[in-house]
N, C-alpha and C. Protein backbone atom coordinates (compact mmCIF):
# COMPACT_ATOMS: atom_id res chain seq x y z
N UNK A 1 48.78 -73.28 -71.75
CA UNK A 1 49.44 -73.40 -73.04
C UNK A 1 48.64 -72.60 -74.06
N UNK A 2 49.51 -71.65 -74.64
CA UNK A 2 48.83 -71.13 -75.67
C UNK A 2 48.53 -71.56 -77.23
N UNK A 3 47.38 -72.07 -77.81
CA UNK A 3 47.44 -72.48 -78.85
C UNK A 3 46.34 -71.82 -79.76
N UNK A 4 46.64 -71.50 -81.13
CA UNK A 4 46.02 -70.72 -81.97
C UNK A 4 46.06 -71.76 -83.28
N UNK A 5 44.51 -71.78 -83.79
CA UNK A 5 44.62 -72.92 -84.77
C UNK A 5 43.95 -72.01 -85.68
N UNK A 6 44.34 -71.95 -86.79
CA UNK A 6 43.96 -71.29 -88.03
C UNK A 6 43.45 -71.93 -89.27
N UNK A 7 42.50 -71.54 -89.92
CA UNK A 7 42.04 -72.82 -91.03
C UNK A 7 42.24 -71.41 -92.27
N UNK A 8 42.32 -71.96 -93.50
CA UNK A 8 42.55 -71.20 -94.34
C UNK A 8 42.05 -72.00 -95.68
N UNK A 9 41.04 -70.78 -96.35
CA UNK A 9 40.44 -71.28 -97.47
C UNK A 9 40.69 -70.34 -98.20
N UNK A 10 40.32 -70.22 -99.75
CA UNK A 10 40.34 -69.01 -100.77
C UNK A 10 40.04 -67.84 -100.52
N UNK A 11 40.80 -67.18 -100.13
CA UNK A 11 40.63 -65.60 -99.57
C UNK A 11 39.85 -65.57 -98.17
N UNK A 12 40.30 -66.48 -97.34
CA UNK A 12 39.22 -66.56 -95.76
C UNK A 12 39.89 -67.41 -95.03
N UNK A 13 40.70 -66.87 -93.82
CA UNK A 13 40.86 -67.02 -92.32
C UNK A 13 40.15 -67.44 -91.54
N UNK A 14 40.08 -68.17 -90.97
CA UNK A 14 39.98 -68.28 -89.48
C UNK A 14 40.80 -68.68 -88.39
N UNK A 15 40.64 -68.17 -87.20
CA UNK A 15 41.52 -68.39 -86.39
C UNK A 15 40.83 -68.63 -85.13
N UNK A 16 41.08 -70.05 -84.52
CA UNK A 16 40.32 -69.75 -82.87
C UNK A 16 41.81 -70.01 -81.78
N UNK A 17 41.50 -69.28 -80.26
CA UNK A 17 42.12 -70.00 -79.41
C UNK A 17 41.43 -70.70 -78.75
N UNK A 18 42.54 -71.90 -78.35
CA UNK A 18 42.02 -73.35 -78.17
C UNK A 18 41.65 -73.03 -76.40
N UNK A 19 42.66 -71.83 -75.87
CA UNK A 19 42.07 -71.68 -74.42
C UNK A 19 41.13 -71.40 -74.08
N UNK A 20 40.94 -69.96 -74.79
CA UNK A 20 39.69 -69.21 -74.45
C UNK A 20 38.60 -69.15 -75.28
N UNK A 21 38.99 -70.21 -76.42
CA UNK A 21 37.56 -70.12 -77.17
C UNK A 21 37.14 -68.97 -78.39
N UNK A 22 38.00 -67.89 -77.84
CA UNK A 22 37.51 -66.70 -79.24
C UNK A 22 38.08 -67.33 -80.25
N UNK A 23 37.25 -66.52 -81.14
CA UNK A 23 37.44 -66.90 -82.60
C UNK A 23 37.01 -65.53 -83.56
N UNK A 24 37.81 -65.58 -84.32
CA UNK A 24 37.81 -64.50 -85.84
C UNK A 24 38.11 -64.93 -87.14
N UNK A 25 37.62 -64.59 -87.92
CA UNK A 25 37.03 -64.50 -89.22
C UNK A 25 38.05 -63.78 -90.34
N UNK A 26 38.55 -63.67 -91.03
CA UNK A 26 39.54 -62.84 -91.86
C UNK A 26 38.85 -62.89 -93.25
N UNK A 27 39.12 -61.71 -94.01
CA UNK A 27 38.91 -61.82 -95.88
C UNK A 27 39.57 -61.24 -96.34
N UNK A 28 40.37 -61.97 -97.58
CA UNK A 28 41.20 -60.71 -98.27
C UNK A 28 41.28 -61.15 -99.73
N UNK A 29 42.00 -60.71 -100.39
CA UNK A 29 42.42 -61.02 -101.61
C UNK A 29 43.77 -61.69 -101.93
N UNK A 30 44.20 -62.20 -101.57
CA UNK A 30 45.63 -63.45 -101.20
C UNK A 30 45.82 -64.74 -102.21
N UNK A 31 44.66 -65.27 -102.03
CA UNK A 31 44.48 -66.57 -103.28
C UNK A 31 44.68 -66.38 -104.80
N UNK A 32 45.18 -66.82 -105.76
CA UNK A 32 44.82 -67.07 -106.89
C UNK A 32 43.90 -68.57 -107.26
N UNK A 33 43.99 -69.06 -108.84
CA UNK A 33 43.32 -69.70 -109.27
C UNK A 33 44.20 -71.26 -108.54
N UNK A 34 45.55 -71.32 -108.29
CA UNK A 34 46.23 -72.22 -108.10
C UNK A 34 46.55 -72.33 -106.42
N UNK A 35 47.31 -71.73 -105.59
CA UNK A 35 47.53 -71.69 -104.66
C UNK A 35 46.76 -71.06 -103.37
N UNK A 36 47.14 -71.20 -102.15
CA UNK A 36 45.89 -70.29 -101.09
C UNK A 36 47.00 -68.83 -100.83
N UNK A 37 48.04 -68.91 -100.89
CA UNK A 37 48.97 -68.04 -100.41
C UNK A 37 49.51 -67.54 -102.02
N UNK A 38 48.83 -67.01 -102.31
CA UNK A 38 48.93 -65.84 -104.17
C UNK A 38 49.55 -65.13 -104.10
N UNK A 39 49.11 -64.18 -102.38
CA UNK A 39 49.54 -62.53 -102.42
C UNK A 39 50.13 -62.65 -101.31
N UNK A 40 51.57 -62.95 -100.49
CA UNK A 40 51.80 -63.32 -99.60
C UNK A 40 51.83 -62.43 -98.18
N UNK A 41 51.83 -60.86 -98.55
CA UNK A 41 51.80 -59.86 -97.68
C UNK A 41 50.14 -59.92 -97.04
N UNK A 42 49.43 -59.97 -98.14
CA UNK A 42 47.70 -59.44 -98.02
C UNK A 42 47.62 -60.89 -96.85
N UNK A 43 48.09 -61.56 -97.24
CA UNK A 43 47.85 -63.23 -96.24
C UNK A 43 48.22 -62.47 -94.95
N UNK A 44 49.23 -62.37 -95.21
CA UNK A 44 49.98 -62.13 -93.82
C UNK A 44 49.12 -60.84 -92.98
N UNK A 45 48.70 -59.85 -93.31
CA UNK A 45 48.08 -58.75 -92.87
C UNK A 45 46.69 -59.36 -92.23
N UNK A 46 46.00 -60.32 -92.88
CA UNK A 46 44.82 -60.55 -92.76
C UNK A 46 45.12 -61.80 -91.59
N UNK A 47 46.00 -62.58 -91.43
CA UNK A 47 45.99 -63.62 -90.53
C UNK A 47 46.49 -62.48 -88.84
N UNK A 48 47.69 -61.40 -89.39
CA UNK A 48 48.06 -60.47 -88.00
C UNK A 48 47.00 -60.08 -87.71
N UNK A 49 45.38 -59.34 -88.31
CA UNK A 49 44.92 -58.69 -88.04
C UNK A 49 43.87 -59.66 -87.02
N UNK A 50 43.63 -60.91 -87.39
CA UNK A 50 42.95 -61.83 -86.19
C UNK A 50 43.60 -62.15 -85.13
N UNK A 51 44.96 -62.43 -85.55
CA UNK A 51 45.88 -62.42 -84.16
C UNK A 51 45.54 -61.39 -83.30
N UNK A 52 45.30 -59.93 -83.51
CA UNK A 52 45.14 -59.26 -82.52
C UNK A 52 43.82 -58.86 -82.39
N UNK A 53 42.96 -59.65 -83.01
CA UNK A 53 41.39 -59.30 -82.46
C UNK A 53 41.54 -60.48 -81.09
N UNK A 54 42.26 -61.68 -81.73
CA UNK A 54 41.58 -62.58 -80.69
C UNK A 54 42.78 -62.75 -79.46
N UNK A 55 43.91 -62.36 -79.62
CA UNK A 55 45.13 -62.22 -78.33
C UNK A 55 45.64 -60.58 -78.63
N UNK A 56 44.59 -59.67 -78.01
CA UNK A 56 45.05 -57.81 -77.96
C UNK A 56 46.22 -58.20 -77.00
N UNK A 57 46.84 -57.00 -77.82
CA UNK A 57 48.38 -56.53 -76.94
C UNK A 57 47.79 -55.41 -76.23
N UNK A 58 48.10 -54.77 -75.03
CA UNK A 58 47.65 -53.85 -73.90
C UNK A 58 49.42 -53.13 -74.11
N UNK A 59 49.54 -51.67 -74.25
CA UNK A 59 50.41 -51.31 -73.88
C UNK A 59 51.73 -51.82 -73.71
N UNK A 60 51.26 -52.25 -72.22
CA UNK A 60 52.07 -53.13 -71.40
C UNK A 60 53.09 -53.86 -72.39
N UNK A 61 52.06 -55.01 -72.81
CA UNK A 61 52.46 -55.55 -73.46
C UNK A 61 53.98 -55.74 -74.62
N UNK A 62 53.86 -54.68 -74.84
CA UNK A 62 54.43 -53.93 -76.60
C UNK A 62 56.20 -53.41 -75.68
N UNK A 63 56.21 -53.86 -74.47
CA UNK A 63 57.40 -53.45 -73.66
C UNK A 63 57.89 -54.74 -72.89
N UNK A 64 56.93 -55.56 -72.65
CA UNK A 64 57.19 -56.78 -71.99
C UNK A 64 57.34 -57.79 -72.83
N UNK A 65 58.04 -58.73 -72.13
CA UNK A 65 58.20 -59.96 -72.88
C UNK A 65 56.46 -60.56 -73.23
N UNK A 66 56.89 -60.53 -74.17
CA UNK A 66 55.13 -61.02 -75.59
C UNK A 66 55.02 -62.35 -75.29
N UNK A 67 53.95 -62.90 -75.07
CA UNK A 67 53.55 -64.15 -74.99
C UNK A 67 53.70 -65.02 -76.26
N UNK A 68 54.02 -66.41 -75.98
CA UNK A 68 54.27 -67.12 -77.22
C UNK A 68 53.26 -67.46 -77.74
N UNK A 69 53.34 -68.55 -78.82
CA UNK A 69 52.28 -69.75 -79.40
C UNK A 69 52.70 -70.74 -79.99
N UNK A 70 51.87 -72.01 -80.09
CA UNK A 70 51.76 -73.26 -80.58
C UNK A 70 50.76 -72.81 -81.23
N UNK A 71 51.04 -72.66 -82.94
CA UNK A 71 49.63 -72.71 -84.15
C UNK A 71 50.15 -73.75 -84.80
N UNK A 72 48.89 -74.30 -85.10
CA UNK A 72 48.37 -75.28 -85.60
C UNK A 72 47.78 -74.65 -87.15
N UNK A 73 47.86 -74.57 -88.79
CA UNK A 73 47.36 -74.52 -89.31
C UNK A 73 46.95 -75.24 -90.66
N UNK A 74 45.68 -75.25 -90.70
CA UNK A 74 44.90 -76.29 -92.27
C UNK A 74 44.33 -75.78 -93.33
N UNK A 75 45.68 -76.00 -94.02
CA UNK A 75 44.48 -75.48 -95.19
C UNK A 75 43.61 -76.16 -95.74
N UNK A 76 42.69 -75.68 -95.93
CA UNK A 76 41.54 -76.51 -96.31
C UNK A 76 40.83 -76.71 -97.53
N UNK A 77 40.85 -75.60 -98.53
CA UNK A 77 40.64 -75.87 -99.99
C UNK A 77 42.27 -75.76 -101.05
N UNK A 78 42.49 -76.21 -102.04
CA UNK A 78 43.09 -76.12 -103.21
C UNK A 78 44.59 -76.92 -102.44
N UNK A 79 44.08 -78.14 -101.94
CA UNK A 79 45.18 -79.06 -101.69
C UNK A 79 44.90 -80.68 -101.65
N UNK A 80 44.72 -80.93 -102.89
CA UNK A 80 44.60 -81.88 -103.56
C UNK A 80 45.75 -82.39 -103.96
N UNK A 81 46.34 -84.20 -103.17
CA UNK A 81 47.34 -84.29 -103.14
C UNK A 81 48.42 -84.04 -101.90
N UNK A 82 47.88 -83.29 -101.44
CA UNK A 82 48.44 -82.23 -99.99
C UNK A 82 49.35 -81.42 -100.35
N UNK A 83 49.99 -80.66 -99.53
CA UNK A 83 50.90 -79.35 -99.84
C UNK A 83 52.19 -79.48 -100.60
N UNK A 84 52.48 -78.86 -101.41
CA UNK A 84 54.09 -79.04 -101.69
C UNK A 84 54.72 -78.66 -100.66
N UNK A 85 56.31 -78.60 -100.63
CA UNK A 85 57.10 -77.84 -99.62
C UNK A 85 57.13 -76.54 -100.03
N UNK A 86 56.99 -76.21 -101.17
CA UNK A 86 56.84 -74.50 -101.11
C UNK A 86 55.38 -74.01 -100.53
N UNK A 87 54.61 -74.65 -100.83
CA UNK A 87 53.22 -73.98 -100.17
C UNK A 87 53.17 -74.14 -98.82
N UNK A 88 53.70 -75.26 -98.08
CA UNK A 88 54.06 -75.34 -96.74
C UNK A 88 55.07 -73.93 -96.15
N UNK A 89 55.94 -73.82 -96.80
CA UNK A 89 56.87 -73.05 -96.36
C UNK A 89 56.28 -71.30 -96.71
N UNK A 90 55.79 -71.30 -97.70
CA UNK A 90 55.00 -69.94 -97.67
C UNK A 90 54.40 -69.52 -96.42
N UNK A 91 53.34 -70.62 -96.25
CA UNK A 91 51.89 -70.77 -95.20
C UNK A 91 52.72 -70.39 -93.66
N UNK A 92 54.21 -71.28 -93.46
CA UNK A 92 54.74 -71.00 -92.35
C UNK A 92 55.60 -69.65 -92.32
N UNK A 93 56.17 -69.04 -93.49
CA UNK A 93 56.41 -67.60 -92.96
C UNK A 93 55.61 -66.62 -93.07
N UNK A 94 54.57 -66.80 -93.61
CA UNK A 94 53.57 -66.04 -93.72
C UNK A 94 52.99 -65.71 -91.95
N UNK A 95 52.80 -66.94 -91.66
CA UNK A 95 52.45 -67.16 -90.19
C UNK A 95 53.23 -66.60 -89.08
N UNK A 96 54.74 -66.64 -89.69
CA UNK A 96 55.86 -66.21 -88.59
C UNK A 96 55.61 -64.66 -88.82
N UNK A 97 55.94 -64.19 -89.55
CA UNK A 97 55.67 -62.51 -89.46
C UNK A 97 54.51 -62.27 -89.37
N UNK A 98 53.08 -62.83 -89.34
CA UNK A 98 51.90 -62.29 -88.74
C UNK A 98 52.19 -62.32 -87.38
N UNK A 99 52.65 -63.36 -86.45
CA UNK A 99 52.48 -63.62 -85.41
C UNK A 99 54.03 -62.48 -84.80
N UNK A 100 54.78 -62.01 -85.58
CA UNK A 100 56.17 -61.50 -84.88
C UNK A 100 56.75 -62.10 -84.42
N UNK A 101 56.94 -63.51 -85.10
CA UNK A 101 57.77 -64.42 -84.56
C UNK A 101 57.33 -65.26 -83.41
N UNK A 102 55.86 -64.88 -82.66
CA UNK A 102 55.98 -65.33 -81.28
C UNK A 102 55.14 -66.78 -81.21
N UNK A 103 55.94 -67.24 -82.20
CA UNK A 103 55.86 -69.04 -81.77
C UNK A 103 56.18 -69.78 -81.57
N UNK A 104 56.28 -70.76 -80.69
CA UNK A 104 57.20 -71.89 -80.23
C UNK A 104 57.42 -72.73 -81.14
N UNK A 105 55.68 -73.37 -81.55
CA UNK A 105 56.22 -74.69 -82.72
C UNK A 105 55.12 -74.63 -83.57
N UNK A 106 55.01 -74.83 -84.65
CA UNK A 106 54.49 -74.29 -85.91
C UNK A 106 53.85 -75.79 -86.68
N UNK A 107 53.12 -76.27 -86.82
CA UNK A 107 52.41 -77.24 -87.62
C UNK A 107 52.11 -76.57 -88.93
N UNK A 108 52.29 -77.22 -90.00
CA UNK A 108 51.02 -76.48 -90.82
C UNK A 108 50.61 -77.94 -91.95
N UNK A 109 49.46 -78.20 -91.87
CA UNK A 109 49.26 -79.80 -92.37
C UNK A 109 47.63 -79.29 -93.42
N UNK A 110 46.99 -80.32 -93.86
CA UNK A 110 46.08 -79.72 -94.47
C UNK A 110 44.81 -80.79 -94.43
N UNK A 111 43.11 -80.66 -94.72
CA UNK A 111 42.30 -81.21 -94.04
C UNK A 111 41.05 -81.08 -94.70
N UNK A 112 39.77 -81.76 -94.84
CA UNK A 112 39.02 -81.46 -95.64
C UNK A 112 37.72 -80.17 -94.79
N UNK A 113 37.62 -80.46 -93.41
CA UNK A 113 36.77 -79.69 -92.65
C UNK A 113 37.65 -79.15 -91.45
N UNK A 114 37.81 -77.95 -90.95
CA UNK A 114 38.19 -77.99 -89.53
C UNK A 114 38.03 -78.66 -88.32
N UNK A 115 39.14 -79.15 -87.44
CA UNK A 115 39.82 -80.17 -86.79
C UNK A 115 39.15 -79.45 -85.16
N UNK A 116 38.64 -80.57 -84.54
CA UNK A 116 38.29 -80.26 -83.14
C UNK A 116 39.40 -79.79 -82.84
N UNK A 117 39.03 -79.33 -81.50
CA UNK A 117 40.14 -78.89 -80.42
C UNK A 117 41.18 -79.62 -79.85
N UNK A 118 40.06 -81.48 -79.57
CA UNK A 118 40.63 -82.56 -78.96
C UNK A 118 41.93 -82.69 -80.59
N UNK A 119 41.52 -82.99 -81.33
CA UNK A 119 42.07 -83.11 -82.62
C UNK A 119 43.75 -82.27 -83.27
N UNK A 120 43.52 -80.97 -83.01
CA UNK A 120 44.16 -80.19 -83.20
C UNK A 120 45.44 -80.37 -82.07
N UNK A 121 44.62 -80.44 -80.51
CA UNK A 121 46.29 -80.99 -79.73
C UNK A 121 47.26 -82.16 -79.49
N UNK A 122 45.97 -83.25 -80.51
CA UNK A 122 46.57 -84.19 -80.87
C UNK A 122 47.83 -84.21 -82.11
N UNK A 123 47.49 -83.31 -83.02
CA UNK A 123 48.54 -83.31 -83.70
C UNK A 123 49.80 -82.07 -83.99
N UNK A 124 49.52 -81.22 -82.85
CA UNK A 124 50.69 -80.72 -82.51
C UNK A 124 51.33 -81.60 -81.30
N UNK A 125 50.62 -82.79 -80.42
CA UNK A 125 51.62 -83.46 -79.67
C UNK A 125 52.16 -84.52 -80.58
N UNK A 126 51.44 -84.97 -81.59
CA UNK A 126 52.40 -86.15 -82.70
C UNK A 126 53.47 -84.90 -83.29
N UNK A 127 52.94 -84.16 -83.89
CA UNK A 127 53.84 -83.09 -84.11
C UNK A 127 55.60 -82.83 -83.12
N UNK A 128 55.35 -82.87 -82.44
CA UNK A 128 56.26 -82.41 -80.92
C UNK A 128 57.48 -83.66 -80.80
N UNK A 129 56.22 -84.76 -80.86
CA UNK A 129 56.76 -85.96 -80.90
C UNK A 129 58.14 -86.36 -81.99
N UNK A 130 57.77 -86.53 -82.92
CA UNK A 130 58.42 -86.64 -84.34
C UNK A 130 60.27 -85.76 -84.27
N UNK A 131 60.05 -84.93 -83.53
CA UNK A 131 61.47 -83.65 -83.54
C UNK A 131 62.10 -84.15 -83.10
């Protein structure tokens, strides 16, 4: 199962997979004083660009059917209160066109520190659950 969990703070990404363990780092300029998702393209560029440090497409790939994902993502500063539905819904298309669509099921919840591994598949299976 492929799963990609992303944490997101004021202008800073991260992204690990939960299979293999890599992990990357992102920075951009995206945030303002109010929201994490300011600049919604620069988000999006900077979350695709870890997607393909940490799952490279080979050729091959870019002709074959593309592997999916289950992401999981938290934001983690300037959600006090927790997310509205617009900042939720930003965070998730932001996510869908980084990723090219290639996700099965999409969490996006929010957290004060990043969420174990055990943690993270716990709440995409409450997640799963709930539908």
């Amino acid at each position: 199962m492929n799963i990609l969990y992303v944490t997101i703070r004021k202008n800073r990404m991260s992204l690990r997979d939960l299979d293999t363990g890599r992990e990357a780092v992102g920075h951009g300029s995206f945030s303002n004083q109010r929201i994490l998702i300011g600049a919604f393209f620069a988000a999006e560029k900077v979350l695709r660009d870890l997607i393909e440090q940490v799952k490279p497409q080979g050729l091959l790939d870019r002709f074959v059917r593309r592997q999916r994902y289950d992401i999981v993502i938290d934001a983690l500063e300037l959600n006090d209160g927790g997310l509205s539905q617009v900042e939720e819904r930003a965070i998730m298309e932001m996510a869908a066109g980084a990723s090219a669509m290639r996700y099965r099921h999409m969490v996006v919840a929010c957290a004060v520190q990043p969420r174990t591994d055990d943690a993270v598949r716990a709440l995409l299976a409450q997640s799963r659950n709930q539908r």
